[in-house]
Protein backbone atom coordinates (compact mmCIF):
# COMPACT_ATOMS: atom_id res chain seq x y z
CA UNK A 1 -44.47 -1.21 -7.98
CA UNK A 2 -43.33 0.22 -4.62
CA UNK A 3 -40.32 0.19 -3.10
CA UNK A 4 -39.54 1.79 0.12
CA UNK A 5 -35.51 2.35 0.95
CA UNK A 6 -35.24 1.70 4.22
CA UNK A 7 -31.50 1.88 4.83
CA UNK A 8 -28.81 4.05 2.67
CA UNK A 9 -25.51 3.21 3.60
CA UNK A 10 -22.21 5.13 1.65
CA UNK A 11 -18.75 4.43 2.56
CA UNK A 12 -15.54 6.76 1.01
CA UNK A 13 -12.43 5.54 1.14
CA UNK A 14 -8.92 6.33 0.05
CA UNK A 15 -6.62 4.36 -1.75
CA UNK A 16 -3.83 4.26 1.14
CA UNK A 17 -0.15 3.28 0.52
CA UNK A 18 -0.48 -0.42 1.27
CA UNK A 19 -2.03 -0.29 -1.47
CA UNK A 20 -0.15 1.39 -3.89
CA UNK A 21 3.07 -0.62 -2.75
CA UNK A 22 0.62 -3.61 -3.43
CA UNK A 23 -0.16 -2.51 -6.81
CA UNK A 24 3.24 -1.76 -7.95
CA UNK A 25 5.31 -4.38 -5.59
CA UNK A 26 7.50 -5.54 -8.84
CA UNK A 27 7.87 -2.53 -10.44
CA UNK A 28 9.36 -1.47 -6.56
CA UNK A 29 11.26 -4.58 -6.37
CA UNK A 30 13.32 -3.38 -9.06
CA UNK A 31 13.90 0.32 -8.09
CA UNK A 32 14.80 -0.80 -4.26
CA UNK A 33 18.42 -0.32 -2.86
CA UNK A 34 17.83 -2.42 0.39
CA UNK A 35 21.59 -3.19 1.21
CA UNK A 36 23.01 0.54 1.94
CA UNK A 37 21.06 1.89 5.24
CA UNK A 38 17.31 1.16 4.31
CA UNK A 39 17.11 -2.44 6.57
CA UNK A 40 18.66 -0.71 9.65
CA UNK A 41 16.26 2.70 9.31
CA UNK A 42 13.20 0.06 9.31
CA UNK A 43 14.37 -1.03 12.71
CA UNK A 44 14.80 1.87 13.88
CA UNK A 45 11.72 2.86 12.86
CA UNK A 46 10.36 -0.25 14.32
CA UNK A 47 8.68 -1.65 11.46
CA UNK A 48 11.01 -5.00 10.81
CA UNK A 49 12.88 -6.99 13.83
CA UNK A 50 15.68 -8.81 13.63
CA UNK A 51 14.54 -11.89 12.43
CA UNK A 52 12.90 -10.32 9.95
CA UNK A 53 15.64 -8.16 8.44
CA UNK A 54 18.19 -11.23 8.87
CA UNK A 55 15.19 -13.18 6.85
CA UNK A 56 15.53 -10.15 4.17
CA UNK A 57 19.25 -9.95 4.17
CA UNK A 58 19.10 -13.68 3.78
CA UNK A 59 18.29 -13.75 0.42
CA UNK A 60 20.62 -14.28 -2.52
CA UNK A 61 19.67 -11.39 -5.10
CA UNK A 62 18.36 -7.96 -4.58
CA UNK A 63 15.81 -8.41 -6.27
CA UNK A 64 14.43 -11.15 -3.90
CA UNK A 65 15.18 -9.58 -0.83
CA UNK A 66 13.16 -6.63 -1.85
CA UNK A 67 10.38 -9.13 -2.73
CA UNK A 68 10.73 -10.20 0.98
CA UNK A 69 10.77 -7.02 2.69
CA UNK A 70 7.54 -5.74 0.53
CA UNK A 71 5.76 -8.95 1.64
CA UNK A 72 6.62 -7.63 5.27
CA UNK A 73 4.75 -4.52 4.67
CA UNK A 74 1.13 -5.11 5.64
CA UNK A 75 -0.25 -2.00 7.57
CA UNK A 76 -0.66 1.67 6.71
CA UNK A 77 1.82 2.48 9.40
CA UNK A 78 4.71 0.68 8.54
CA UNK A 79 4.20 1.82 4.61
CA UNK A 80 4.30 5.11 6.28
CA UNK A 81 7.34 4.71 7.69
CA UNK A 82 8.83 2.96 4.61
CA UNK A 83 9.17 5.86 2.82
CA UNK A 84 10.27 8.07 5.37
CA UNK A 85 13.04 5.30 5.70
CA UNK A 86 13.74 5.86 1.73
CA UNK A 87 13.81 9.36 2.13
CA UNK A 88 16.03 8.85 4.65
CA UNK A 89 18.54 6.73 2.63
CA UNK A 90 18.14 8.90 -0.93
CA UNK A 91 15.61 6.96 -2.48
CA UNK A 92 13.33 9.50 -3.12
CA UNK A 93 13.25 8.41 -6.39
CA UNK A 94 10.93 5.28 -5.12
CA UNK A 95 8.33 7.61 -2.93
CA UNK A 96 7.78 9.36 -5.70
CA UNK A 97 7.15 6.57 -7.85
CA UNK A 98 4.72 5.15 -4.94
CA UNK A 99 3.05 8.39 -4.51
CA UNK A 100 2.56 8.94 -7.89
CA UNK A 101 1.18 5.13 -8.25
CA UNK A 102 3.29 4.43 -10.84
CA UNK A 103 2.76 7.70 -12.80
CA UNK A 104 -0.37 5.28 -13.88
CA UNK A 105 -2.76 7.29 -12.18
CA UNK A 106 -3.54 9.83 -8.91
CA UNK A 107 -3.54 7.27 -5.94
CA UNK A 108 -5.75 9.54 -3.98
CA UNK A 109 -8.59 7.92 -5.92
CA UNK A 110 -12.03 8.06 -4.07
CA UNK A 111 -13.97 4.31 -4.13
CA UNK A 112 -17.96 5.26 -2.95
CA UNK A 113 -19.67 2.29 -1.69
CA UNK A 114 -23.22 2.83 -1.86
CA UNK A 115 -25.33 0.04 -0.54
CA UNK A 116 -29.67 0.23 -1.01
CA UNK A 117 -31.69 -1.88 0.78
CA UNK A 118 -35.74 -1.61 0.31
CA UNK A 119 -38.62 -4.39 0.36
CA UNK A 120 -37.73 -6.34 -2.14
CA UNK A 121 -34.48 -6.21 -3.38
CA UNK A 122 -30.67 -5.35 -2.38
CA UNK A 123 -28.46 -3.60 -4.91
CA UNK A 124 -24.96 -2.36 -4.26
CA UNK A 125 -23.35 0.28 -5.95
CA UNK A 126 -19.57 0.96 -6.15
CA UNK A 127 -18.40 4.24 -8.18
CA UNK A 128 -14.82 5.18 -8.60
CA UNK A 129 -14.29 8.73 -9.13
């Protein structure tokens, strides 16, 4: 049998903060101090408006306006700048825990996306080192 590979395709990719946060959004939602300074440093930082932080602040427990403000988090960028916003208001405590994942594993994990394509047949491969 012959088989002729026509096309290799391979794709790295980080595991980026969105992710992490993601990953360990309830485990966050119970470290979070969102009432002392960290709302008002996200606006300044421009990641939440003011709708969106009087939707957060709206909230009757802690616990669920940290649920809302980690659903607000949806780009690379404004993760980003959540954490220099917790740094900001002495929760470093909470980056660490994000940039260590959890202490679960190194988040700088390296997905390989290897796609074949020949004749016949179309296989892909995904390998997490």
């Amino acid at each position: 049998m012959r088989f002729t590979i026509l096309l290799l395709y391979c794709a790295a990719e980080k595991t980026g903060t969105v992710s992490a946060i993601a990953t360990l959004k309830s485990s966050i939602a119970n470290l979070l101090e969102p009432d002392f300074g960290l709302l008002d440093h996200l606006r300044r930082l421009h990641v939440l408006n003011l709708r969106q932080i009087a939707d957060v602040r709206s909230e009757r427990t802690v616990f669920r306006r940290n649920d809302a403000l980690l659903e607000l988090l949806t780009s690379e960028d404004q993760c980003d700048k959540f954490l220099t916003a917790l740094q900001r208001t002495g929760q470093q405590h909470v980056v660490n825990f994000i940039n260590q994942n959890g202490g679960l594993k190194n988040k700088d994990v390296v997905s390989f996306h290897c796609i074949f394509f020949s004749n016949s047949w179309i296989n892909m491969f995904i390998i997490s080192l």
